[in-house]
C-alpha atoms as a PDB file:
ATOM      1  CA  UNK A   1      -4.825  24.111  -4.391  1.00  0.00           C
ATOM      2  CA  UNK A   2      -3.231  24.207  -7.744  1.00  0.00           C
ATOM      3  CA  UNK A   3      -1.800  20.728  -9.272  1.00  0.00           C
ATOM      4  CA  UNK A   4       1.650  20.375  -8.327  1.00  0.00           C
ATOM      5  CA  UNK A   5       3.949  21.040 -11.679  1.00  0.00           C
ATOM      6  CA  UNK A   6       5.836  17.962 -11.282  1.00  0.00           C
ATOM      7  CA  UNK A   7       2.550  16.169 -11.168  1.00  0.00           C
ATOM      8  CA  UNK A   8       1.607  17.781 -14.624  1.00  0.00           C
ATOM      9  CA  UNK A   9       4.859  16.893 -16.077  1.00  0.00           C
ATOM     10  CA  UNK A  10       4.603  13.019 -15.183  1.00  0.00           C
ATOM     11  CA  UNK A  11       0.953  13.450 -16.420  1.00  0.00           C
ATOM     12  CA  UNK A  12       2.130  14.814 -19.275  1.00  0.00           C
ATOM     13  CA  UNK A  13       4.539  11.776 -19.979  1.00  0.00           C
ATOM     14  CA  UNK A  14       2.193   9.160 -19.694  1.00  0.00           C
ATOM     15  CA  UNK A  15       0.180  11.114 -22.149  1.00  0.00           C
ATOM     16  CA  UNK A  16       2.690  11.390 -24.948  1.00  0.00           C
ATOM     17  CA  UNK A  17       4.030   7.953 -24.382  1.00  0.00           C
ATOM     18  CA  UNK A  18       0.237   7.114 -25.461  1.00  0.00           C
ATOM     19  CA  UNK A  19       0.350   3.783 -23.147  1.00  0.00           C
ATOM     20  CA  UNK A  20      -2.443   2.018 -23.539  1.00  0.00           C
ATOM     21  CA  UNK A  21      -4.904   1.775 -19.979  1.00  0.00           C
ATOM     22  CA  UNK A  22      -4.658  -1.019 -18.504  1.00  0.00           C
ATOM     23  CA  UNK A  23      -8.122  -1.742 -18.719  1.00  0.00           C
ATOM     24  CA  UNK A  24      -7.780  -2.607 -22.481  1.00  0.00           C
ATOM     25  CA  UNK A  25      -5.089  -4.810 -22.310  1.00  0.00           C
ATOM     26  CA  UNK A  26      -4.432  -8.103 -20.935  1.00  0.00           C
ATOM     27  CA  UNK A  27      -3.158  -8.325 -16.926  1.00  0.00           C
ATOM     28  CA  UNK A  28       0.283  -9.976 -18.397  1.00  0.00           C
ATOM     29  CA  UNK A  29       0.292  -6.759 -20.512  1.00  0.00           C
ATOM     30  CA  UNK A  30      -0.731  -4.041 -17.865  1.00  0.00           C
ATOM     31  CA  UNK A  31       1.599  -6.015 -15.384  1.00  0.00           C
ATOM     32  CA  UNK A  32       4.668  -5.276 -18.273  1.00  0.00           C
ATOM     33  CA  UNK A  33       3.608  -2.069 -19.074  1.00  0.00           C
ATOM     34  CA  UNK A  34       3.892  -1.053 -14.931  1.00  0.00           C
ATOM     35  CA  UNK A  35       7.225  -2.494 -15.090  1.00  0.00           C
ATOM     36  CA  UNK A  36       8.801  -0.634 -17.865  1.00  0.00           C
ATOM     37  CA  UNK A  37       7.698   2.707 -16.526  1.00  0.00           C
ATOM     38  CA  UNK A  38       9.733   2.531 -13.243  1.00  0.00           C
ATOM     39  CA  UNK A  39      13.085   2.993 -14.430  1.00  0.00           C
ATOM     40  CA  UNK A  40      11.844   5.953 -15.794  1.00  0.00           C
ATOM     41  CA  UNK A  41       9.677   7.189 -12.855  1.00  0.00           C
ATOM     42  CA  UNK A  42      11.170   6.053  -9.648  1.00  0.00           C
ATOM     43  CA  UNK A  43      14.084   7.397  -8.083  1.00  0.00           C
ATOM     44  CA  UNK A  44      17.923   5.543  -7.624  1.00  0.00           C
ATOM     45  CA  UNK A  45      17.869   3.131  -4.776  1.00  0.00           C
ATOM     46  CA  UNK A  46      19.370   3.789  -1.942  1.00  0.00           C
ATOM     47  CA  UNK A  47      21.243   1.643  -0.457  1.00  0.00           C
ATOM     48  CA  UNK A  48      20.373  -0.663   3.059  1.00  0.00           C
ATOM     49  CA  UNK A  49      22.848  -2.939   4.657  1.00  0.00           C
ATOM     50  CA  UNK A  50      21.131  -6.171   3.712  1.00  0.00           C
ATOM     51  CA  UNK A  51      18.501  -7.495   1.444  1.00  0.00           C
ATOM     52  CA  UNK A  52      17.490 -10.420   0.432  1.00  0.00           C
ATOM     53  CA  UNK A  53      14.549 -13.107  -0.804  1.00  0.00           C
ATOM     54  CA  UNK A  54      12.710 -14.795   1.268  1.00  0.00           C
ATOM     55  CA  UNK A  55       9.797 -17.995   1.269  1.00  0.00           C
ATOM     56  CA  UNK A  56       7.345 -17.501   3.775  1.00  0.00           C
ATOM     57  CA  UNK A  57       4.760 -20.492   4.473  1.00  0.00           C
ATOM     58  CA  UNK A  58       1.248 -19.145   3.250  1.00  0.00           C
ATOM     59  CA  UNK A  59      -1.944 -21.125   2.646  1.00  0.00           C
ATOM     60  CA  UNK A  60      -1.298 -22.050  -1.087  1.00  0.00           C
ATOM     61  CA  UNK A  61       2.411 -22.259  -1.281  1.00  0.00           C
ATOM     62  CA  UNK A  62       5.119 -20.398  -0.558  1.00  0.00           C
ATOM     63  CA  UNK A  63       4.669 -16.665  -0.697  1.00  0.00           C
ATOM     64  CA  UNK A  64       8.128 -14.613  -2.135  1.00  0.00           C
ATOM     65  CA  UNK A  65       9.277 -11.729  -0.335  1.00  0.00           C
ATOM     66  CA  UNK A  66      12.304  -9.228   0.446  1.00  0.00           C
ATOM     67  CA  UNK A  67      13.880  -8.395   3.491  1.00  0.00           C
ATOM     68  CA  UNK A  68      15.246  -5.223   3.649  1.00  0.00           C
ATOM     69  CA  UNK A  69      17.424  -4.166   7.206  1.00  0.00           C
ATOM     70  CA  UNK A  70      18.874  -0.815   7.208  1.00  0.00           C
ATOM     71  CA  UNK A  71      21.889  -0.989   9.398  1.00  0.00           C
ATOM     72  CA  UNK A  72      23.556  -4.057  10.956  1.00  0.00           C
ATOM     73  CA  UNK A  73      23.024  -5.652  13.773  1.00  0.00           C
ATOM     74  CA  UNK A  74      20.965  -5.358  16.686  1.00  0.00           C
ATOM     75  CA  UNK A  75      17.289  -5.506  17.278  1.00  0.00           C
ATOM     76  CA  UNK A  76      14.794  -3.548  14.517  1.00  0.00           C
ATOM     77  CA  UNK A  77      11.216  -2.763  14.965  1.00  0.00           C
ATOM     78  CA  UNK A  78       9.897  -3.945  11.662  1.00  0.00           C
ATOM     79  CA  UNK A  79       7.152  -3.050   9.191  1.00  0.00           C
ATOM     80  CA  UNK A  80       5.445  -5.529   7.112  1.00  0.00           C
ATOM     81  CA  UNK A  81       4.953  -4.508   3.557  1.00  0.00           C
ATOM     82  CA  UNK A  82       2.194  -4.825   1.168  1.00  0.00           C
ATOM     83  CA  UNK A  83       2.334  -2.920  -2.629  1.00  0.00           C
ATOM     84  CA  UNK A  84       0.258  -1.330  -4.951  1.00  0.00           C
ATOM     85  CA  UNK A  85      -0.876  -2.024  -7.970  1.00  0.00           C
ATOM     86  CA  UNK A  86      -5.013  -2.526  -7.987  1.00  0.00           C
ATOM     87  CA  UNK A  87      -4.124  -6.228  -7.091  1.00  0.00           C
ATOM     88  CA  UNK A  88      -3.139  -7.121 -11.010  1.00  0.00           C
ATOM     89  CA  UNK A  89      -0.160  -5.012 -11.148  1.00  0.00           C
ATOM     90  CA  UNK A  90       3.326  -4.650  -9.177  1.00  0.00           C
ATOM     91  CA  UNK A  91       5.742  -6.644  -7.136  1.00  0.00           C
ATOM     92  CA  UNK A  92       8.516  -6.635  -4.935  1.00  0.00           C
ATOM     93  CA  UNK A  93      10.395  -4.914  -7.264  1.00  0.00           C
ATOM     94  CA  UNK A  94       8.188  -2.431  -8.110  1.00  0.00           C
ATOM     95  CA  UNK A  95       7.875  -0.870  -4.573  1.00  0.00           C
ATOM     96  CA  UNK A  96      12.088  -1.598  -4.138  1.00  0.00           C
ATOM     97  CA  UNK A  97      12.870   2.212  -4.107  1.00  0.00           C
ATOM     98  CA  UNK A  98       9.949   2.744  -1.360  1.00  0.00           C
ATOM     99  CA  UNK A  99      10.927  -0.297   0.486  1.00  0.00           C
ATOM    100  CA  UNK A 100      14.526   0.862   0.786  1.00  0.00           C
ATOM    101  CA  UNK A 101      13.529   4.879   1.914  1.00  0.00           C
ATOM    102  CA  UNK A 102      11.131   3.541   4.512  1.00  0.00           C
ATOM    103  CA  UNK A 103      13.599   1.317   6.105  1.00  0.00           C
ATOM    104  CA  UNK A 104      16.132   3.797   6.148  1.00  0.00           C
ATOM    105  CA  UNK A 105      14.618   6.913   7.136  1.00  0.00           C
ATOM    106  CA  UNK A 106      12.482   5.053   9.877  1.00  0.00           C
ATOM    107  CA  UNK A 107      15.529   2.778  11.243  1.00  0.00           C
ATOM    108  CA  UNK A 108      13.187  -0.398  10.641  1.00  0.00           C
ATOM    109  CA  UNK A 109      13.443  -3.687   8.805  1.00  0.00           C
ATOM    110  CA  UNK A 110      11.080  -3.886   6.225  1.00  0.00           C
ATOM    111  CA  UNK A 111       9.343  -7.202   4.644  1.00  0.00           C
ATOM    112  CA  UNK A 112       8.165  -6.432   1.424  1.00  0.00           C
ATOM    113  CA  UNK A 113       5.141  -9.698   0.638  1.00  0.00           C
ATOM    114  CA  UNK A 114       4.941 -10.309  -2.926  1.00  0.00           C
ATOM    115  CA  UNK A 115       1.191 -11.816  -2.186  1.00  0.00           C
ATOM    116  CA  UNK A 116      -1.043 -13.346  -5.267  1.00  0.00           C
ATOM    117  CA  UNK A 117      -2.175 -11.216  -7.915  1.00  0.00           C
ATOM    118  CA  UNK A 118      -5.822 -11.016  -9.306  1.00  0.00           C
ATOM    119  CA  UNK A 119      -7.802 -12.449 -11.757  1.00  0.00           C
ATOM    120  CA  UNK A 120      -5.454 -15.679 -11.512  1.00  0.00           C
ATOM    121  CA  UNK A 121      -5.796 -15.532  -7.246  1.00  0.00           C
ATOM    122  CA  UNK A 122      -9.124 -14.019  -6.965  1.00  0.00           C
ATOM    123  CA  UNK A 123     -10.058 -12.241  -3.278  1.00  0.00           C
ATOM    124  CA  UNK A 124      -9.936 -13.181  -0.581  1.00  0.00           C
ATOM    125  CA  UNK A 125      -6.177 -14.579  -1.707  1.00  0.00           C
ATOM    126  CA  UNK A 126      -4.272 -11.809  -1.513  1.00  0.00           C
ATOM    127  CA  UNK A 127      -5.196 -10.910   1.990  1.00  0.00           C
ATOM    128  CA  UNK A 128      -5.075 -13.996   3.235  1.00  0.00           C
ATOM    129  CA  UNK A 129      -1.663 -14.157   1.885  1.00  0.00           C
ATOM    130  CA  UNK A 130      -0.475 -10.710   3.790  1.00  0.00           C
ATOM    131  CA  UNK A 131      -2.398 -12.214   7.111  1.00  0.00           C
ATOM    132  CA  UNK A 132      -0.531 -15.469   6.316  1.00  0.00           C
ATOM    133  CA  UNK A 133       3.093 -13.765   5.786  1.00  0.00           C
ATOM    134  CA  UNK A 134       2.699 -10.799   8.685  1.00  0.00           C
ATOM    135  CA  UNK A 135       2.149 -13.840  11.193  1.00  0.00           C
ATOM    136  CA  UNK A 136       5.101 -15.413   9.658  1.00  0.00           C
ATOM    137  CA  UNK A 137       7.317 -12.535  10.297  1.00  0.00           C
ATOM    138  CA  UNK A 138       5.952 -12.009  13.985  1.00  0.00           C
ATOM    139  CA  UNK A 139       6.683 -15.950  14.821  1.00  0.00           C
ATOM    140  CA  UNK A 140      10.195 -15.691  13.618  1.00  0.00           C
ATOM    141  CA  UNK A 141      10.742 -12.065  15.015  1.00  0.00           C
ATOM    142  CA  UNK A 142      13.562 -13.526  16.841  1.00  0.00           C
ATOM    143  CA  UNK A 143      15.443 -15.279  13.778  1.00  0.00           C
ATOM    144  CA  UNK A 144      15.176 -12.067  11.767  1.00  0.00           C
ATOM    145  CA  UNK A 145      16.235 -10.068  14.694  1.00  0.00           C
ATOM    146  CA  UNK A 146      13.209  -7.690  15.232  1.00  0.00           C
ATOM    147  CA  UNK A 147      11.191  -6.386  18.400  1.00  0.00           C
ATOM    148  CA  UNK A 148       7.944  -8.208  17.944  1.00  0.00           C
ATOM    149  CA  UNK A 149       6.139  -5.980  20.345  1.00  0.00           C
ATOM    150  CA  UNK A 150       6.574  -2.919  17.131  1.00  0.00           C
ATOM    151  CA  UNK A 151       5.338  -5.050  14.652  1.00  0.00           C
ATOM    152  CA  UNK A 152       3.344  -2.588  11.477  1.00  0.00           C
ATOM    153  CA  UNK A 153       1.991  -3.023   8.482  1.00  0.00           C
ATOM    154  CA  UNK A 154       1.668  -1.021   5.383  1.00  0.00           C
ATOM    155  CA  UNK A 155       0.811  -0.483   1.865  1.00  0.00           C
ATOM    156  CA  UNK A 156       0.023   1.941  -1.089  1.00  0.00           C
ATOM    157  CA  UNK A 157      -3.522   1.994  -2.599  1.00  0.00           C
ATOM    158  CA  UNK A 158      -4.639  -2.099  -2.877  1.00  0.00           C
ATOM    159  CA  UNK A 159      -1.320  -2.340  -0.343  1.00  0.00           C
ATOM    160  CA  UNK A 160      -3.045   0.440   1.837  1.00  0.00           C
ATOM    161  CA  UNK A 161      -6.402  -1.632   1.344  1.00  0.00           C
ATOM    162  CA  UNK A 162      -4.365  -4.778   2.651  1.00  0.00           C
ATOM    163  CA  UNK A 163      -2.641  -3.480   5.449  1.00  0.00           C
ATOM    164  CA  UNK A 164      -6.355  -2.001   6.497  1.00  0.00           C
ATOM    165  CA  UNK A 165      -7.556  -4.987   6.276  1.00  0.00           C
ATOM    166  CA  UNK A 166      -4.801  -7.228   8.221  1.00  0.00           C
ATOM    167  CA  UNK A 167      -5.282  -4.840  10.847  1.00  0.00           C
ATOM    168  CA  UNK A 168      -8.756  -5.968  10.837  1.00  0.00           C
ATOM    169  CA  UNK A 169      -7.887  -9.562  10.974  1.00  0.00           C
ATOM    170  CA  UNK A 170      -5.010  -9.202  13.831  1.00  0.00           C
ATOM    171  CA  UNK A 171      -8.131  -7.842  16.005  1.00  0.00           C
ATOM    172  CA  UNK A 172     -10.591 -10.016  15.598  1.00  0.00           C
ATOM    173  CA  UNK A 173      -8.446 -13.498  15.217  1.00  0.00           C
ATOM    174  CA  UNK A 174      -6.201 -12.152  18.161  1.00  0.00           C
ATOM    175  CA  UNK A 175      -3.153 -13.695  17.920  1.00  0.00           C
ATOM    176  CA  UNK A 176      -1.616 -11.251  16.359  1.00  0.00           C
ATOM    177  CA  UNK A 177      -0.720  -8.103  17.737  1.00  0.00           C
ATOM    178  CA  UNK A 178      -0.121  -4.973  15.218  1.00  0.00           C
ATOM    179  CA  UNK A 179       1.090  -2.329  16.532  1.00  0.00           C
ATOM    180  CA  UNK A 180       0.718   0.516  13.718  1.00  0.00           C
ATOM    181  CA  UNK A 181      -0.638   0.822  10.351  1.00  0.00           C
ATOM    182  CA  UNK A 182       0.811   2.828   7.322  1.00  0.00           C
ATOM    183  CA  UNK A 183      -2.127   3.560   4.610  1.00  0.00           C
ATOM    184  CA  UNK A 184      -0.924   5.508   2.120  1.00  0.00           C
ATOM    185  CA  UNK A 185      -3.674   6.646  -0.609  1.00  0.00           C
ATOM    186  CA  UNK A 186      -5.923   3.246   0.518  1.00  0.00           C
ATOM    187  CA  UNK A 187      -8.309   1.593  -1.609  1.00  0.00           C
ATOM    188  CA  UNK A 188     -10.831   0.818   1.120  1.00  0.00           C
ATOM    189  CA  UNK A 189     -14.645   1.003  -0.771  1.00  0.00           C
ATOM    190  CA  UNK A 190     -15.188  -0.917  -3.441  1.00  0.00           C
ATOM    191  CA  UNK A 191     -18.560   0.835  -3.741  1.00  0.00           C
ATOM    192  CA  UNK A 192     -16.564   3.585  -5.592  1.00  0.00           C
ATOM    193  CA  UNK A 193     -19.694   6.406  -4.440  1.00  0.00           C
ATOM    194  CA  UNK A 194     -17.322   8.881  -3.236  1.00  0.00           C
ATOM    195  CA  UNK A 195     -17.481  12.408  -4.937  1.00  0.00           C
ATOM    196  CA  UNK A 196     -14.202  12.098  -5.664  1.00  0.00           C
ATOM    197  CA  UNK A 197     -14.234   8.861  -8.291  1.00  0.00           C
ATOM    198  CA  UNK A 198     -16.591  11.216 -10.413  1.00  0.00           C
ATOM    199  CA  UNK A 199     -14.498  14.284  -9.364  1.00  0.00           C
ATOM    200  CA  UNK A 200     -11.380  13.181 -10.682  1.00  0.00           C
ATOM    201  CA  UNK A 201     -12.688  10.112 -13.486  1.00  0.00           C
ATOM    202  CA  UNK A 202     -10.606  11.144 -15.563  1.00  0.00           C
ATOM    203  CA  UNK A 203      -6.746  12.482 -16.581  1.00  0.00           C
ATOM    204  CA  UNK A 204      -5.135  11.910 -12.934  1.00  0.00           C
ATOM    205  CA  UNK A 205      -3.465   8.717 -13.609  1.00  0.00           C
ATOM    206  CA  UNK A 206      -6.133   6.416 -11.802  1.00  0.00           C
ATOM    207  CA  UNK A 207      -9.037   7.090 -13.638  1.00  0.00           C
ATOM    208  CA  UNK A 208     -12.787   5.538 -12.867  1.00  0.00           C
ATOM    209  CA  UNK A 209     -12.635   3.061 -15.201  1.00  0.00           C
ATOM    210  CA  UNK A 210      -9.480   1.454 -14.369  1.00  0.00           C
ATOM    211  CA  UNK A 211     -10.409   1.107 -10.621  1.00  0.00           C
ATOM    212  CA  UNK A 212     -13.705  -0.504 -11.940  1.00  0.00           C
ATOM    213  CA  UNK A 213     -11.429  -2.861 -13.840  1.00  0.00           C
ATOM    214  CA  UNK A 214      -9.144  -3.335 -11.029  1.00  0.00           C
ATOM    215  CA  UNK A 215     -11.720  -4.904  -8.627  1.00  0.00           C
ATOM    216  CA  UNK A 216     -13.727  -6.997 -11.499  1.00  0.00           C
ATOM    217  CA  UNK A 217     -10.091  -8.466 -11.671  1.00  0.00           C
ATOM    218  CA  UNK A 218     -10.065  -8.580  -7.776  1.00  0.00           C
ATOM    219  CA  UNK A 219     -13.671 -10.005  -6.963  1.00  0.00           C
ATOM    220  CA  UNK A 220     -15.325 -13.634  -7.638  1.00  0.00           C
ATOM    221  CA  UNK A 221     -18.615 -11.676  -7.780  1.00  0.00           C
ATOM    222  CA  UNK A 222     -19.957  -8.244  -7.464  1.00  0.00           C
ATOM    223  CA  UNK A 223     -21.335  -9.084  -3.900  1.00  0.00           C
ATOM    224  CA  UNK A 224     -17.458  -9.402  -2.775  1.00  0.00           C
ATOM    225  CA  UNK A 225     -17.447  -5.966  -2.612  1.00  0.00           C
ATOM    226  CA  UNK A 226     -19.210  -5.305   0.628  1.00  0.00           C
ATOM    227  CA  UNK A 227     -17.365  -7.817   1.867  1.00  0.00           C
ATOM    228  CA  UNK A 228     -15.035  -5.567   4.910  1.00  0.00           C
ATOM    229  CA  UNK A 229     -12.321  -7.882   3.599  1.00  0.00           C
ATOM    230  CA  UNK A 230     -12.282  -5.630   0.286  1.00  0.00           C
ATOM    231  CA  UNK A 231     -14.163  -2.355   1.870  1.00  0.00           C
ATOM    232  CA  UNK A 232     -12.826  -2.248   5.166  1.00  0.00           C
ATOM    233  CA  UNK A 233     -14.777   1.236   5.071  1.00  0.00           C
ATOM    234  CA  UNK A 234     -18.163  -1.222   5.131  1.00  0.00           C
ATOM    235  CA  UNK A 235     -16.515  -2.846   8.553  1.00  0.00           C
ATOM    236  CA  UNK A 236     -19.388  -2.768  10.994  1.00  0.00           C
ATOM    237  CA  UNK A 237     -16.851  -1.564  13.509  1.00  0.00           C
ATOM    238  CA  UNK A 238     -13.186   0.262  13.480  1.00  0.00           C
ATOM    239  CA  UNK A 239     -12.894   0.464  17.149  1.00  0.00           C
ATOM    240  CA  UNK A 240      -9.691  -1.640  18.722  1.00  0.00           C
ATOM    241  CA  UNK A 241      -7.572  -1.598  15.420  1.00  0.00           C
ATOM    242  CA  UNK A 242      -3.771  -0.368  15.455  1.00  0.00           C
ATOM    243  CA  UNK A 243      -3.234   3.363  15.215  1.00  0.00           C
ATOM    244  CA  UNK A 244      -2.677   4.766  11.902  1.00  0.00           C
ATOM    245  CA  UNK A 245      -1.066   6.882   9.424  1.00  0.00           C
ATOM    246  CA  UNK A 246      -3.382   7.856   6.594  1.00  0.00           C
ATOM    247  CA  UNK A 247      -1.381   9.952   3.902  1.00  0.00           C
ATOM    248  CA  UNK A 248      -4.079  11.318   1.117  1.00  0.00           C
ATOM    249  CA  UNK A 249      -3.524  13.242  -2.232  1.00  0.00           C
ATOM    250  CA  UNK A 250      -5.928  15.932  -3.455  1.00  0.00           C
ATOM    251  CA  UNK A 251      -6.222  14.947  -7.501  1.00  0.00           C
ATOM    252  CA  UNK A 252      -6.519  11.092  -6.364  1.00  0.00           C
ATOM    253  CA  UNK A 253      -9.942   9.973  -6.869  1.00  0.00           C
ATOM    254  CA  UNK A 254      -9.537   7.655  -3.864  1.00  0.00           C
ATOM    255  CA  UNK A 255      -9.424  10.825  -1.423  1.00  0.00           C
ATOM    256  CA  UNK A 256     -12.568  11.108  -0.272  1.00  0.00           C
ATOM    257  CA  UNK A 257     -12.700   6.961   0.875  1.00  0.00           C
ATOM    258  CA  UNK A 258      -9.373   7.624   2.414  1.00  0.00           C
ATOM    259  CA  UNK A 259     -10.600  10.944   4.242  1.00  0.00           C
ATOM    260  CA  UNK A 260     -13.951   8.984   5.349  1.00  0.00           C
ATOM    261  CA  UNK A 261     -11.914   6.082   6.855  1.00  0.00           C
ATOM    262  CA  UNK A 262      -9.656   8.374   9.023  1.00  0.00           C
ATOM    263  CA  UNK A 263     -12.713   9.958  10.502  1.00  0.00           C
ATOM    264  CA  UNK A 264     -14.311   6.571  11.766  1.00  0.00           C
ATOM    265  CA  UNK A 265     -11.239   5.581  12.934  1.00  0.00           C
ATOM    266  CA  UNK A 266     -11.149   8.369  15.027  1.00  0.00           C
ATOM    267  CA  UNK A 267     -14.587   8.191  15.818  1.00  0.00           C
ATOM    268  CA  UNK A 268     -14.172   4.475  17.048  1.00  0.00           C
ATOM    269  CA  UNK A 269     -11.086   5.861  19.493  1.00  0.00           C
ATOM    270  CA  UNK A 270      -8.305   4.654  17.447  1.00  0.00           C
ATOM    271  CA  UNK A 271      -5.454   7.024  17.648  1.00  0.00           C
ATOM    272  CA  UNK A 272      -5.284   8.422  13.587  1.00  0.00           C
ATOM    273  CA  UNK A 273      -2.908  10.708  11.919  1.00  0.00           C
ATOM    274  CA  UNK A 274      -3.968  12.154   8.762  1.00  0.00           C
ATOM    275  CA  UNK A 275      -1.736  13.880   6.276  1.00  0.00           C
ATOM    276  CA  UNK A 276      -3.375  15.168   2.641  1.00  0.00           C
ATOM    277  CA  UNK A 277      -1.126  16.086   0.041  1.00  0.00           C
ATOM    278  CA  UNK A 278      -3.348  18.456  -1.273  1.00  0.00           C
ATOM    279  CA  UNK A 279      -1.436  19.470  -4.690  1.00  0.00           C
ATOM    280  CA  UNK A 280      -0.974  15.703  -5.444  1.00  0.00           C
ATOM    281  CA  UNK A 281      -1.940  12.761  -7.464  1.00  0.00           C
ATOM    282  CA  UNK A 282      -2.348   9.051  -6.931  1.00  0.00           C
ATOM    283  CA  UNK A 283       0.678   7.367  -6.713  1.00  0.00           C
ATOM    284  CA  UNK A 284       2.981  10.458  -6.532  1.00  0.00           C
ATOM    285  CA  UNK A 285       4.826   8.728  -3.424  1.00  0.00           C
ATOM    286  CA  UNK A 286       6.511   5.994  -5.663  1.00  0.00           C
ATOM    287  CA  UNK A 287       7.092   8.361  -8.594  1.00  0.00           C
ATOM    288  CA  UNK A 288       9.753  10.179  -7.143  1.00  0.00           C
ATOM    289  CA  UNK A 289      12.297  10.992 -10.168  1.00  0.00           C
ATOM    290  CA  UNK A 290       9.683  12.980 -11.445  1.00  0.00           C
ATOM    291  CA  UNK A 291       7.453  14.264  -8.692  1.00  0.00           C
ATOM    292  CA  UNK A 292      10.347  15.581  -6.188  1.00  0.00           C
ATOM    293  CA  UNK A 293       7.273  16.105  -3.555  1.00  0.00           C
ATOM    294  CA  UNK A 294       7.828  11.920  -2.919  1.00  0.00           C
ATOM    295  CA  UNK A 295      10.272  12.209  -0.805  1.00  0.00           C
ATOM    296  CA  UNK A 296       8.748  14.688   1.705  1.00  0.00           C
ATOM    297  CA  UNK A 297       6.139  12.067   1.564  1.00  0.00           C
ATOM    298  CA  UNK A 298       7.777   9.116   2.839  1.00  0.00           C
ATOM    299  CA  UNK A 299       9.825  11.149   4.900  1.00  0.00           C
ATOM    300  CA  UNK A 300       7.082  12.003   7.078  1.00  0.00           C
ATOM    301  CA  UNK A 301       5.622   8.285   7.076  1.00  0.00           C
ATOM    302  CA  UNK A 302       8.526   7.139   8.432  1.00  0.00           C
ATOM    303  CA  UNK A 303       8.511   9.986  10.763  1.00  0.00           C
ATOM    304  CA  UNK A 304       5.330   8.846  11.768  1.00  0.00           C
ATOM    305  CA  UNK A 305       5.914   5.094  12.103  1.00  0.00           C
ATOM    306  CA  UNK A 306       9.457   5.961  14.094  1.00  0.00           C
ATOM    307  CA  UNK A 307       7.411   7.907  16.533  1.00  0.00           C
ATOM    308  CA  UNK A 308       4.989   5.433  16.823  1.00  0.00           C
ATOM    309  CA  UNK A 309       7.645   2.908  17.987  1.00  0.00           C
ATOM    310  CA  UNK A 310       9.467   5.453  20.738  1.00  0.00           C
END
């Protein structure tokens, strides 16, 4: 399928504003440069009936994050939210548009973690954090007014990666019982063999050699990354996890890992929806201003995760 036109034209932005990529710059300076382009690429906020910051006890400190409820009152199933951003880049307020549209379109309170970023919190920090703050949330389900018994998690490429990977966790620690997961464009091989990497290396936003950046950022040493923790594609075994949601784009040179994982999640019996955007890019989800084929695309994740929960 032909590139989407609105994925040319945001393409063709970040080409004539010549921004420098990331991977020859400093993180403080990739980290800014993120920030300044999402006025200009993500849609107007819409608006939810309450947000606000919250501390949540993790294992170095408090970890910030943002409560968004979309209508008042009464008793919310709740999704646990982890952003993209390679684990250098993005925040809280960088995923605040996608935040918002998920809570509202799937009637759910969202937690938004704003976990430690790479190199200064090398892995395994950031998941631990996202373990750390979706047990957090399930503990005070009653003080924040949510069903504990539809409890999700999800992210967007390293947030994707994360939520994979806390589903892991909630398995095999068992205390903690996830109900779905929401992985949309995951990062989940650090092995970076997948046809696709090569396929689409280059000009598609997330090229090759910032992903390699991304995880030398991300990992204390190479070995790290067969580690399930950061490849939850090398996990010995899938089987038991929460049911997921696995949204995909075509041009994303992530595809392929994401395409591999739904299959052995399905293969291990775990109940798998898989949706590829075929025309798309990585990232097009949180670029919606430009790329008007967003909101389709959280529109039918939250369609997803509200079916999950009736």
């Amino acid at each position: 399928m032909p590139l989407d036109p609105d994925a040319q034209t945001l393409l063709d932005m970040v080409k004539d504003a010549n921004r420098p990529a990331f991977e020859t710059v400093t993180p403080a300076e990739a980290r800014a440069a993120f920030m300044a382009a999402r006025p200009v690429l993500a849609p107007e906020p819409m608006p939810v009936a309450e947000l606000r910051d919250l501390a949540i006890r993790g294992p170095a400190g408090p970890i910030p994050a943002r409560l968004y409820r979309p209508s008042a009152g009464g008793t919310l199933p709740a999704l646990v939210f982890f952003h993209g951003g390679g684990w250098v880049v993005g925040n809280v307020e960088s995923h605040d548009t996608m935040c918002r549209h998920l809570a509202n379109r799937a009637g759910c309170l969202v937690v938004s973690v704003d976990y430690r970023l790479a190199p200064e919190h090398k892995f395994p920090a950031a998941a631990e954090d996202c373990f750390a703050a979706t047990e957090w949330v399930a503990a005070n389900a009653a003080t924040l007014g949510i069903d504990a018994r539809r409890l999700a998690v999800g992210g967007d490429s390293a947030g994707g990666n994360l939520a994979a990977v806390v589903s892991l966790m909630a398995r095999d620690l068992g205390a903690l019982r996830i109900s779905y997961q929401l992985l949309i464009y995951p990062a989940v091989d650090a092995a970076m063999t997948h046809s696709s990497i090569a396929r689409f290396a280059e000009g598609y936003l997330l090229t090759r050699a910032t992903m390699r950046w991304f995880y030398e950022q991300y990992l204390r040493t190479p070995e790290d990354a067969a580690d399930w923790r950061v490849s939850p594609l090398a996990a010995p075994d899938l089987g038991g996890v929460a049911p997921a949601f696995v949204l995909t784009a075509g041009y994303d040179p992530l595809c392929d890992e994401g395409d591999a994982y739904t299959a052995r999640l399905a293969a291990a019996g775990v109940a798998v929806t898989h949706r590829r955007f075929a025309d798309q890019i990585h990232g097009f989800a949180m670029n919606g201003k430009i790329i008007r084929a967003a909101e389709a695309a959280l529109d039918e994740t939250a369609a997803a995760l509200k079916q999950a929960w009736d």
